[in-house]
PDB file of N, CA and C in Angstrom:
ATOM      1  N   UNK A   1      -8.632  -6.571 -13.825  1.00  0.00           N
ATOM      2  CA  UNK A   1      -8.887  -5.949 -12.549  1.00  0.00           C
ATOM      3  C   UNK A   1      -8.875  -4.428 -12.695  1.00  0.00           C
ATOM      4  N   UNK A   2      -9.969  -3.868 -11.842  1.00  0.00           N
ATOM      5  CA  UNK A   2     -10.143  -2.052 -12.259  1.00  0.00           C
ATOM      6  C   UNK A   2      -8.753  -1.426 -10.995  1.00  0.00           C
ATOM      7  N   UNK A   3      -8.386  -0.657 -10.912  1.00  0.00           N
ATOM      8  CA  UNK A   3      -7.394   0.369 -10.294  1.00  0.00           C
ATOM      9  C   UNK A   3      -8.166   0.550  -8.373  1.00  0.00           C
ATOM     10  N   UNK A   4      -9.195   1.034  -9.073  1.00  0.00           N
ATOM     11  CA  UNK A   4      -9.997   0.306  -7.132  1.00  0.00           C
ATOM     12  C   UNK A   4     -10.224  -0.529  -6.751  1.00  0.00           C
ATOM     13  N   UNK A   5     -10.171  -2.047  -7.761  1.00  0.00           N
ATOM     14  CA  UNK A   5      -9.666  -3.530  -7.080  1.00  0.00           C
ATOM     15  C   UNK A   5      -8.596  -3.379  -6.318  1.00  0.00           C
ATOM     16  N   UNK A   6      -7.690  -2.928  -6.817  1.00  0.00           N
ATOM     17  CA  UNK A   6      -5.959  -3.467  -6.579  1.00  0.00           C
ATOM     18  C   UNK A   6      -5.905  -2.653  -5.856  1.00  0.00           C
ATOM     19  N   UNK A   7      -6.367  -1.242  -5.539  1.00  0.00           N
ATOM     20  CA  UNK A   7      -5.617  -0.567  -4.125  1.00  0.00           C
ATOM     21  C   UNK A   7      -6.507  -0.748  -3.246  1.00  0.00           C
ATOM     22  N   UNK A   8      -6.422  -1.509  -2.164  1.00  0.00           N
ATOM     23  CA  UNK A   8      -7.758  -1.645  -1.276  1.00  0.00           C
ATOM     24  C   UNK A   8      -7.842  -0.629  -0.234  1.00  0.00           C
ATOM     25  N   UNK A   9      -6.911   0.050   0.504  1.00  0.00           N
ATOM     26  CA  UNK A   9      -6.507   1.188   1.217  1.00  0.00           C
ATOM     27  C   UNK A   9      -5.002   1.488   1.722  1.00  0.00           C
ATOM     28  N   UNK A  10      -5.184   2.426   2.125  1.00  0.00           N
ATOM     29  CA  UNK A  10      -4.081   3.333   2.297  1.00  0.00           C
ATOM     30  C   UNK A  10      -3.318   2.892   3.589  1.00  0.00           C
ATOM     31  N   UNK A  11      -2.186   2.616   4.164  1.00  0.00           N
ATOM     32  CA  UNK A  11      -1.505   2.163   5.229  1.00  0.00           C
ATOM     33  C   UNK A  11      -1.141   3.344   6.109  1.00  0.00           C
ATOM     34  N   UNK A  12      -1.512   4.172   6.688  1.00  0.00           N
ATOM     35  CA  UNK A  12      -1.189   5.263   7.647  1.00  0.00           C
ATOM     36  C   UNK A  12      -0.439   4.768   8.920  1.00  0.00           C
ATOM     37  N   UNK A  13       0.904   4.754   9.260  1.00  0.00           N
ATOM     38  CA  UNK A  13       1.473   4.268  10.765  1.00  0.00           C
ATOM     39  C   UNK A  13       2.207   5.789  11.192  1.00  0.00           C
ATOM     40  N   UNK A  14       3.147   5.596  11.700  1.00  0.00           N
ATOM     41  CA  UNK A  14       4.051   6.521  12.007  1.00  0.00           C
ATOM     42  C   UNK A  14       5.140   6.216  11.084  1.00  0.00           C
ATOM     43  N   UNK A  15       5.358   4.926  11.058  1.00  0.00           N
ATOM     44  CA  UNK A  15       6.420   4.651  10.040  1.00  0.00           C
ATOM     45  C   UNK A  15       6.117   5.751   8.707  1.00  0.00           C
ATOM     46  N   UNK A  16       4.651   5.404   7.746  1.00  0.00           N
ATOM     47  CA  UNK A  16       4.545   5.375   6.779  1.00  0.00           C
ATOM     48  C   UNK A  16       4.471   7.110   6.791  1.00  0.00           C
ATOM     49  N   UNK A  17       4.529   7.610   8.168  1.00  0.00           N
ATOM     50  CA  UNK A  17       4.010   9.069   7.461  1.00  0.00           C
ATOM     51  C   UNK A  17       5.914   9.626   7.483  1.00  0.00           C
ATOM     52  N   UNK A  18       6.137   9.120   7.570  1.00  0.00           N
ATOM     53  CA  UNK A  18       7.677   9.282   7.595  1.00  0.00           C
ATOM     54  C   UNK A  18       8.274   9.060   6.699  1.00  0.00           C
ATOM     55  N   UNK A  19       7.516   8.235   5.419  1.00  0.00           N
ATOM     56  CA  UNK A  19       8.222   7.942   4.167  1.00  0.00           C
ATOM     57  C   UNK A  19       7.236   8.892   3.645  1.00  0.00           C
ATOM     58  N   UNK A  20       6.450   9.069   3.800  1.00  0.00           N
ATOM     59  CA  UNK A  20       5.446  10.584   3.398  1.00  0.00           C
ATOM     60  C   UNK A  20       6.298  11.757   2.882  1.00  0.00           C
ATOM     61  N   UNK A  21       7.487  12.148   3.784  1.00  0.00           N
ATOM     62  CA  UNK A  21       8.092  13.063   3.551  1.00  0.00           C
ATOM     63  C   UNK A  21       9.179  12.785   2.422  1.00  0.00           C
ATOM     64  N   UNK A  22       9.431  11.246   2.225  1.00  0.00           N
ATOM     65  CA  UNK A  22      10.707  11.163   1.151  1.00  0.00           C
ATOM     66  C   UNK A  22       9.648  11.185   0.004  1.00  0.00           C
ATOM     67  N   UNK A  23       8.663  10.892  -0.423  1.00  0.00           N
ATOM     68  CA  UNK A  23       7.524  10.917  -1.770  1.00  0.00           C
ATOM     69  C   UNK A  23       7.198   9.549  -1.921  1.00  0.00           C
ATOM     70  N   UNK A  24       7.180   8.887  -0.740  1.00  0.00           N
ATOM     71  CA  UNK A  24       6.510   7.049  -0.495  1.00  0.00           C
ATOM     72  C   UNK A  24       5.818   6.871   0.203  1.00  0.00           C
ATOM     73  N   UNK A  25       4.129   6.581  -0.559  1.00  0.00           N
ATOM     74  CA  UNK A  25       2.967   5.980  -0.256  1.00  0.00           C
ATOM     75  C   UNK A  25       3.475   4.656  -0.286  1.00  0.00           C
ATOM     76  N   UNK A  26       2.419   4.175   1.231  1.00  0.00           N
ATOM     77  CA  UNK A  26       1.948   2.882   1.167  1.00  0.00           C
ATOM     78  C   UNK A  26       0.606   2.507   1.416  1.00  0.00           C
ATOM     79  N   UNK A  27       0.465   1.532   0.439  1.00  0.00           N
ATOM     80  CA  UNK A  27      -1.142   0.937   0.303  1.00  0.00           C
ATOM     81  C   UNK A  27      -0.882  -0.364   0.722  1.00  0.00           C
ATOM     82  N   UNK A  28      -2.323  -1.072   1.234  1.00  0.00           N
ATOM     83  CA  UNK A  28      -2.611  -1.907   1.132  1.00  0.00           C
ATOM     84  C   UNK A  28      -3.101  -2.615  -0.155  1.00  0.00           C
ATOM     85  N   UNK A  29      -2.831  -3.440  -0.803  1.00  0.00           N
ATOM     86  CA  UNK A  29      -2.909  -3.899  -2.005  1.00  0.00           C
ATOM     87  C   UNK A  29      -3.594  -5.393  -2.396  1.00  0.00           C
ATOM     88  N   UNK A  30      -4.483  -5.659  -3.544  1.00  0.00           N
ATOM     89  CA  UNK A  30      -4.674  -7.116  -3.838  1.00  0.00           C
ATOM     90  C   UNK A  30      -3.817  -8.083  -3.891  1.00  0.00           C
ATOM     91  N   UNK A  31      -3.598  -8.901  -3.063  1.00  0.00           N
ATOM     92  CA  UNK A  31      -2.491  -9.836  -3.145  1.00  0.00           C
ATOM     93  C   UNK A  31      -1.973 -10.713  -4.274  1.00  0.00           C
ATOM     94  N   UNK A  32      -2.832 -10.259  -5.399  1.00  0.00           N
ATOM     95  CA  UNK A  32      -2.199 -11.315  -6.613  1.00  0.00           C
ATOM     96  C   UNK A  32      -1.939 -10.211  -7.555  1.00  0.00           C
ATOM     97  N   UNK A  33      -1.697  -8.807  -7.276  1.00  0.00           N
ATOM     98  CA  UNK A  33      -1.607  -7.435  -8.382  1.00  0.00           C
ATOM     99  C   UNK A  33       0.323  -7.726  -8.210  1.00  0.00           C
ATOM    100  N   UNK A  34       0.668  -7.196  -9.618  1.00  0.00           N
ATOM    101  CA  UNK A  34       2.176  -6.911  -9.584  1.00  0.00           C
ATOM    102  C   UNK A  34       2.063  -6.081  -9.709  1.00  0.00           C
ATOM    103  N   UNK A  35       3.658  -5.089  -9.485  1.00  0.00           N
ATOM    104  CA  UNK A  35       4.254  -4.246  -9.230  1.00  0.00           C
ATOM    105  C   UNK A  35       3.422  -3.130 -10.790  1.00  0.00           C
ATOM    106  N   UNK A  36       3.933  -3.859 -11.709  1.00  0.00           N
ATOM    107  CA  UNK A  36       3.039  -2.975 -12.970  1.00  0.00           C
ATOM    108  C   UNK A  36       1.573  -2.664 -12.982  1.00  0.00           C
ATOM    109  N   UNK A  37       0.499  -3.864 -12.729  1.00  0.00           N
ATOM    110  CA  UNK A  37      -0.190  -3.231 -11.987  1.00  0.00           C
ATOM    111  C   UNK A  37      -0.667  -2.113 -11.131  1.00  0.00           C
ATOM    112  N   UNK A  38       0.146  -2.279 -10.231  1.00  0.00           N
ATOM    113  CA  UNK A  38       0.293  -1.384  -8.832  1.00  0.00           C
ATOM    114  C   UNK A  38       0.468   0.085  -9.438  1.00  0.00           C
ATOM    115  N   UNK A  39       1.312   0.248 -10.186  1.00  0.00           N
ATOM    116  CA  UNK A  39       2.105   1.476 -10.707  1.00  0.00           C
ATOM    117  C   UNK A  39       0.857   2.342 -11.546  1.00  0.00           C
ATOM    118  N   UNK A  40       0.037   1.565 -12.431  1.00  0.00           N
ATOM    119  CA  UNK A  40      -1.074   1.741 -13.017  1.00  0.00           C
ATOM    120  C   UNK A  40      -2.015   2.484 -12.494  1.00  0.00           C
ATOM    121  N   UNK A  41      -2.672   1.113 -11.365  1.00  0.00           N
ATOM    122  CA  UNK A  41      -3.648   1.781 -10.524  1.00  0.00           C
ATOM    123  C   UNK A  41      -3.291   3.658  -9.772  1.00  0.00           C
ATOM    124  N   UNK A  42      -2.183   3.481  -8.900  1.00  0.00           N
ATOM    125  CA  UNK A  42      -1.953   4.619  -8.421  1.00  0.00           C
ATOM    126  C   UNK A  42      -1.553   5.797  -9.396  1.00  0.00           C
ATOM    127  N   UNK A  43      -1.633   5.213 -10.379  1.00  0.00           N
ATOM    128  CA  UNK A  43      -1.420   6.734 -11.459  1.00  0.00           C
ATOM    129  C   UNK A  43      -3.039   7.220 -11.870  1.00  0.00           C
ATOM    130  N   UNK A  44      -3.773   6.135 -11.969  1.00  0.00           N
ATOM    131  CA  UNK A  44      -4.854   5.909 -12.538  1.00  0.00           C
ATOM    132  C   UNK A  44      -6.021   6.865 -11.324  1.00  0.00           C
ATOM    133  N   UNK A  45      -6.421   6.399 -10.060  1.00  0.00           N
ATOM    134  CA  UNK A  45      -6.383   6.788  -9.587  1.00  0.00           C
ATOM    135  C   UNK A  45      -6.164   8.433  -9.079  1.00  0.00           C
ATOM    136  N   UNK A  46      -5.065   8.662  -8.534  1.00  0.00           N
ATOM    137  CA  UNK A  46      -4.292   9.970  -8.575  1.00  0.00           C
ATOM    138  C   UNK A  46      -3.433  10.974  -9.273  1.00  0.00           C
ATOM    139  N   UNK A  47      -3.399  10.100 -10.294  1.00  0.00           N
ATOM    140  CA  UNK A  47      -3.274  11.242 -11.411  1.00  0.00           C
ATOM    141  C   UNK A  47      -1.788  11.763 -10.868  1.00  0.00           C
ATOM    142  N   UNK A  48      -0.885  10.809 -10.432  1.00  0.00           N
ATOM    143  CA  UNK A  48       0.235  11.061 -10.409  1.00  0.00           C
ATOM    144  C   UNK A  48       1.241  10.340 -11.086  1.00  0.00           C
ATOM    145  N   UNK A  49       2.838  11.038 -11.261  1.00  0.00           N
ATOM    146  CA  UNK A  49       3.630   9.955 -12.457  1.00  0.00           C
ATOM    147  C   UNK A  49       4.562   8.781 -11.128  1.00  0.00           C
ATOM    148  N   UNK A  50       4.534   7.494 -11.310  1.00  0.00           N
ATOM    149  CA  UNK A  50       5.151   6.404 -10.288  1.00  0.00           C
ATOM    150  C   UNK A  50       6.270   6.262 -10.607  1.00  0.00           C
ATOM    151  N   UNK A  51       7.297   6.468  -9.721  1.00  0.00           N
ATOM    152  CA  UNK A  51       8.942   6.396 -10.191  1.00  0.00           C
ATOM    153  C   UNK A  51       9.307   4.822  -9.564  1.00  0.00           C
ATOM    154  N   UNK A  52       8.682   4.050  -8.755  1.00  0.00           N
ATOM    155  CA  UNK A  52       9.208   2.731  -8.244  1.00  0.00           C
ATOM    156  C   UNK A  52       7.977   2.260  -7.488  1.00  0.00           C
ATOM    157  N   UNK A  53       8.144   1.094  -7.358  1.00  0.00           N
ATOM    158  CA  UNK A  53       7.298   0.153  -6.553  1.00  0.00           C
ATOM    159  C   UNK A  53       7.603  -1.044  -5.982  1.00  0.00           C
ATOM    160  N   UNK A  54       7.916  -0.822  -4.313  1.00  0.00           N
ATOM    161  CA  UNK A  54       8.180  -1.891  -3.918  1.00  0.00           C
ATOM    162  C   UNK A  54       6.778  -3.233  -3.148  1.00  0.00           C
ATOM    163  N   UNK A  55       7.106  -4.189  -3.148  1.00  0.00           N
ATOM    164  CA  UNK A  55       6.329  -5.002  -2.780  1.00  0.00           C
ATOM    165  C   UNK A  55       6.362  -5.653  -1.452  1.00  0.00           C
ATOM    166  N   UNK A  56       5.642  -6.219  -0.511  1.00  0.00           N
ATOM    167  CA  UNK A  56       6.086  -6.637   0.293  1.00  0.00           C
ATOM    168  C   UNK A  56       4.961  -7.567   1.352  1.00  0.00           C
ATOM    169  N   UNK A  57       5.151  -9.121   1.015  1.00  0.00           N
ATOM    170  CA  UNK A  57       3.952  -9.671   1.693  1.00  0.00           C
ATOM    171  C   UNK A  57       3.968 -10.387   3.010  1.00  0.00           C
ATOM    172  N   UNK A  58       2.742 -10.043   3.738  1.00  0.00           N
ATOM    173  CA  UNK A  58       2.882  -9.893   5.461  1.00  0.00           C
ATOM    174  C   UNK A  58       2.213 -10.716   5.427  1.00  0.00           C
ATOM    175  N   UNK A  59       2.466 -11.758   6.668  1.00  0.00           N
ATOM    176  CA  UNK A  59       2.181 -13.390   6.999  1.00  0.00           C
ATOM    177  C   UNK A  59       1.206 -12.389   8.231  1.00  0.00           C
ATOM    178  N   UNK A  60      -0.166 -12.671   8.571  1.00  0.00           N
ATOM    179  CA  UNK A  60      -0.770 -12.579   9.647  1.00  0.00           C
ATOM    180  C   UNK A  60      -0.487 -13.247  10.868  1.00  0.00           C
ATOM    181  N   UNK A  61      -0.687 -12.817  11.983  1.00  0.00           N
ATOM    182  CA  UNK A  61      -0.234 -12.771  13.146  1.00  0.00           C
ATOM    183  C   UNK A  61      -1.011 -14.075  13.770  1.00  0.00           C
ATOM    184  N   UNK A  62      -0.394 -15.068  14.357  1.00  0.00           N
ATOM    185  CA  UNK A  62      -1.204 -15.750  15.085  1.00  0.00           C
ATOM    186  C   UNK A  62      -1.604 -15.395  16.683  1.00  0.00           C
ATOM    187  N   UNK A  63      -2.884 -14.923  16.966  1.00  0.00           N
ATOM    188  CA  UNK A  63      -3.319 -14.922  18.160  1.00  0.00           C
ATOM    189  C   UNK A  63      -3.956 -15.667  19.015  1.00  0.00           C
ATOM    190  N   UNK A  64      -4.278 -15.491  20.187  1.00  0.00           N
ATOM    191  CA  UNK A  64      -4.660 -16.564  21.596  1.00  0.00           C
ATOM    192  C   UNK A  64      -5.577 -15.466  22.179  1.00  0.00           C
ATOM    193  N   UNK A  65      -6.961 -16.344  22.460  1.00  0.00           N
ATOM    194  CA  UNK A  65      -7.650 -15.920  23.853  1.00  0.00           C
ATOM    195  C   UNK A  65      -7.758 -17.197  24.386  1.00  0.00           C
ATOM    196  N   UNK A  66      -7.416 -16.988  25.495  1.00  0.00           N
ATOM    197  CA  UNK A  66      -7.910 -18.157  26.239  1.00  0.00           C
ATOM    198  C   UNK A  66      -7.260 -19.438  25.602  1.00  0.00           C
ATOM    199  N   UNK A  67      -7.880 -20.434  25.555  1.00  0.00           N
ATOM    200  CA  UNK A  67      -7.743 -22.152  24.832  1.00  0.00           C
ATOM    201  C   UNK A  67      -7.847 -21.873  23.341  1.00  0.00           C
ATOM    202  N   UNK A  68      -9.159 -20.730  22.422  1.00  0.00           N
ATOM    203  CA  UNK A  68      -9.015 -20.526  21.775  1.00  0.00           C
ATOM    204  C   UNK A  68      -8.017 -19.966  20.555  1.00  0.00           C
ATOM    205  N   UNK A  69      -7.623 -20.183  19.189  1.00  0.00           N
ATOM    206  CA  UNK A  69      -6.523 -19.830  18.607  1.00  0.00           C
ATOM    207  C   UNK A  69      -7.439 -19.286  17.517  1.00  0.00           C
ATOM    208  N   UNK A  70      -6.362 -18.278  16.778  1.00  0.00           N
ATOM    209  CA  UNK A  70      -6.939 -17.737  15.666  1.00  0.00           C
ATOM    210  C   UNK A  70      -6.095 -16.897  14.878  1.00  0.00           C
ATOM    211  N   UNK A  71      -6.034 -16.707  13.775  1.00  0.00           N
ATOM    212  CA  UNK A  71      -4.629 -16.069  12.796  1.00  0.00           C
ATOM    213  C   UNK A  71      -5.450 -15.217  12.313  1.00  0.00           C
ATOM    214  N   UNK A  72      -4.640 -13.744  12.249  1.00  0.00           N
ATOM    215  CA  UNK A  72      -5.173 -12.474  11.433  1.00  0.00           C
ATOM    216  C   UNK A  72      -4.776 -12.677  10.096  1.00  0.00           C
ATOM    217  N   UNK A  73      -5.532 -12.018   9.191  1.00  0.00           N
ATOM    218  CA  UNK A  73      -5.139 -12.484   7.624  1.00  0.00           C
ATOM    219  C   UNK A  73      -3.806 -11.994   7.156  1.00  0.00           C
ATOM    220  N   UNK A  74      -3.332 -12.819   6.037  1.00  0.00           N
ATOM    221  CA  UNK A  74      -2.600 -12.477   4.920  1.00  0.00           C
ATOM    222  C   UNK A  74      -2.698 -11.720   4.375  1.00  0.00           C
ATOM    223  N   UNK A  75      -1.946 -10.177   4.195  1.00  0.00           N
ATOM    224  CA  UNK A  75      -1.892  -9.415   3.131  1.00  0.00           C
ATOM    225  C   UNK A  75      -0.951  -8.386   2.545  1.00  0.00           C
ATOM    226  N   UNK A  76      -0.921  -7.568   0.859  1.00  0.00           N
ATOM    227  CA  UNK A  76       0.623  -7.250   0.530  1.00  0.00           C
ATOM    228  C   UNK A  76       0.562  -6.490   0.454  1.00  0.00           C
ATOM    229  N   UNK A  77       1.244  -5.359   0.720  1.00  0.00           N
ATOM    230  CA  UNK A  77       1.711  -3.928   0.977  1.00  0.00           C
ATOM    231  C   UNK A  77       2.972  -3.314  -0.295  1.00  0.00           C
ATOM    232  N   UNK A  78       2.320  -2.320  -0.450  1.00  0.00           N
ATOM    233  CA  UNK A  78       3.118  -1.386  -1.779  1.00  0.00           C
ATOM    234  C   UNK A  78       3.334  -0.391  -1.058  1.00  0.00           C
ATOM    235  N   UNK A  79       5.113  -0.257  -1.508  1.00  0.00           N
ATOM    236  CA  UNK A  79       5.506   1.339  -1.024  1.00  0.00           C
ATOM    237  C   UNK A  79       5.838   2.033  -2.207  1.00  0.00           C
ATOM    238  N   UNK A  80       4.833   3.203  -2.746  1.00  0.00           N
ATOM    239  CA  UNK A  80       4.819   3.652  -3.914  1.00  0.00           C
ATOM    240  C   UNK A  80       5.785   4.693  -3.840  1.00  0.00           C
ATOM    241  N   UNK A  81       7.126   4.881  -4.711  1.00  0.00           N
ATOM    242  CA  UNK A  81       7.293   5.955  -4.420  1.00  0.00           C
ATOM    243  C   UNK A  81       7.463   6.963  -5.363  1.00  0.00           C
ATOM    244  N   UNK A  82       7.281   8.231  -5.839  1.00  0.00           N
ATOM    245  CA  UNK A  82       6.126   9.131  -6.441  1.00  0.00           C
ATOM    246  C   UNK A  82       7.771  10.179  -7.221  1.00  0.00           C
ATOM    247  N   UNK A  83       7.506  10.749  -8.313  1.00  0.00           N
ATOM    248  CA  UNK A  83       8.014  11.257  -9.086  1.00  0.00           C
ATOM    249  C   UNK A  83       8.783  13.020  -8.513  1.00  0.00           C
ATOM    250  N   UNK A  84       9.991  13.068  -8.406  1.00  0.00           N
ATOM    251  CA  UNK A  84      10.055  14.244  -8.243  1.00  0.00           C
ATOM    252  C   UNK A  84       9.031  15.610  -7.879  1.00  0.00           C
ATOM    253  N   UNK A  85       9.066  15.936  -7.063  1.00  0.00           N
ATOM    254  CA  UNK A  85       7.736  17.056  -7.276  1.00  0.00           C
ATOM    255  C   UNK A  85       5.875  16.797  -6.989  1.00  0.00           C
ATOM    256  N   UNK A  86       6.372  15.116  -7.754  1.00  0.00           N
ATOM    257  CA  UNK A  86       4.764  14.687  -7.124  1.00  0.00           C
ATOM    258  C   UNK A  86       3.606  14.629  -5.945  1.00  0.00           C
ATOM    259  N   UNK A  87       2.662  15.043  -5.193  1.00  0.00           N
ATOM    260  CA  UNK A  87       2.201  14.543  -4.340  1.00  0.00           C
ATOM    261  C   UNK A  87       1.070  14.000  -4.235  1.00  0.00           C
ATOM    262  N   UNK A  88       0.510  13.243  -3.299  1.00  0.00           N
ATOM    263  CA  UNK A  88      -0.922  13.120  -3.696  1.00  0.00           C
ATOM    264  C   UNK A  88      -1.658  13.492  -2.143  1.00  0.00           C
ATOM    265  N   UNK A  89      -2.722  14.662  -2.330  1.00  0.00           N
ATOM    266  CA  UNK A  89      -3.288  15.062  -1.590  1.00  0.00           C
ATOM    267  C   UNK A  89      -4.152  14.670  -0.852  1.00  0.00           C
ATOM    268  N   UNK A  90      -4.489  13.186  -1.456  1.00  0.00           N
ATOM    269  CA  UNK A  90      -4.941  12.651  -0.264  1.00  0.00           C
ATOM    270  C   UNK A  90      -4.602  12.494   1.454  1.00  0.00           C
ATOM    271  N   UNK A  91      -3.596  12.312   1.533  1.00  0.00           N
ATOM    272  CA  UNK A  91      -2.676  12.085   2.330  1.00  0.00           C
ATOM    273  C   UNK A  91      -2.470  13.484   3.776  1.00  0.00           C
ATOM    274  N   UNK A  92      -2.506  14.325   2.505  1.00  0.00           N
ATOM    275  CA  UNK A  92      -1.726  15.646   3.086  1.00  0.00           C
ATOM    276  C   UNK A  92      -2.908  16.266   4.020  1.00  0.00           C
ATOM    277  N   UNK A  93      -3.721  16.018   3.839  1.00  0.00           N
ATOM    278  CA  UNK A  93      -5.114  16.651   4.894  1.00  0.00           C
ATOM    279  C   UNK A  93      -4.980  16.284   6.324  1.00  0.00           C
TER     280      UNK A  93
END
């Protein structure tokens, strides 16, 4: 798998811009990439050094209109968090 398989995008909340300030990105991620992986891509990528990587996989939401039912997808979330000093400027714009 190439480094732009495995990071599929970037997770922006309020939460996440809040770990922004401790040096922890979160991505949205390929659900079958590990943590080594993960660490790879985002170095690979951004050209930054990865001090940890946590994992974390989200069960989609089941929703209702009407009579109708329907479940939002499955998917796993990486909170990267980035080397002393590191940043990645994507973010920071």
């Amino acid at each position: 798998m190439e480094a732009r398989d495995i990071l599929i995008r970037p997770l922006i909340t309020e939460k996440t811009t809040e770990l922004m300030a401790e040096g922890k990105y979160v991505f949205v991620v390929d659900k079958n990439a590990n943590k080594i992986e993960i660490a790879k891509a985002v170095k690979e990528v951004f050209d930054v050094k990865v001090d940890k990587v946590n994992t974390i996989k989200v069960k989609g939401k089941t929703k209702r209109l009407g009579r109708t039912s329907g479940k939002r997808p499955d998917y796993k979330k990486a909170i990267v968090k980035l080397a002393a000093g590191e940043t990645i400027e994507f973010f920071s714009a």
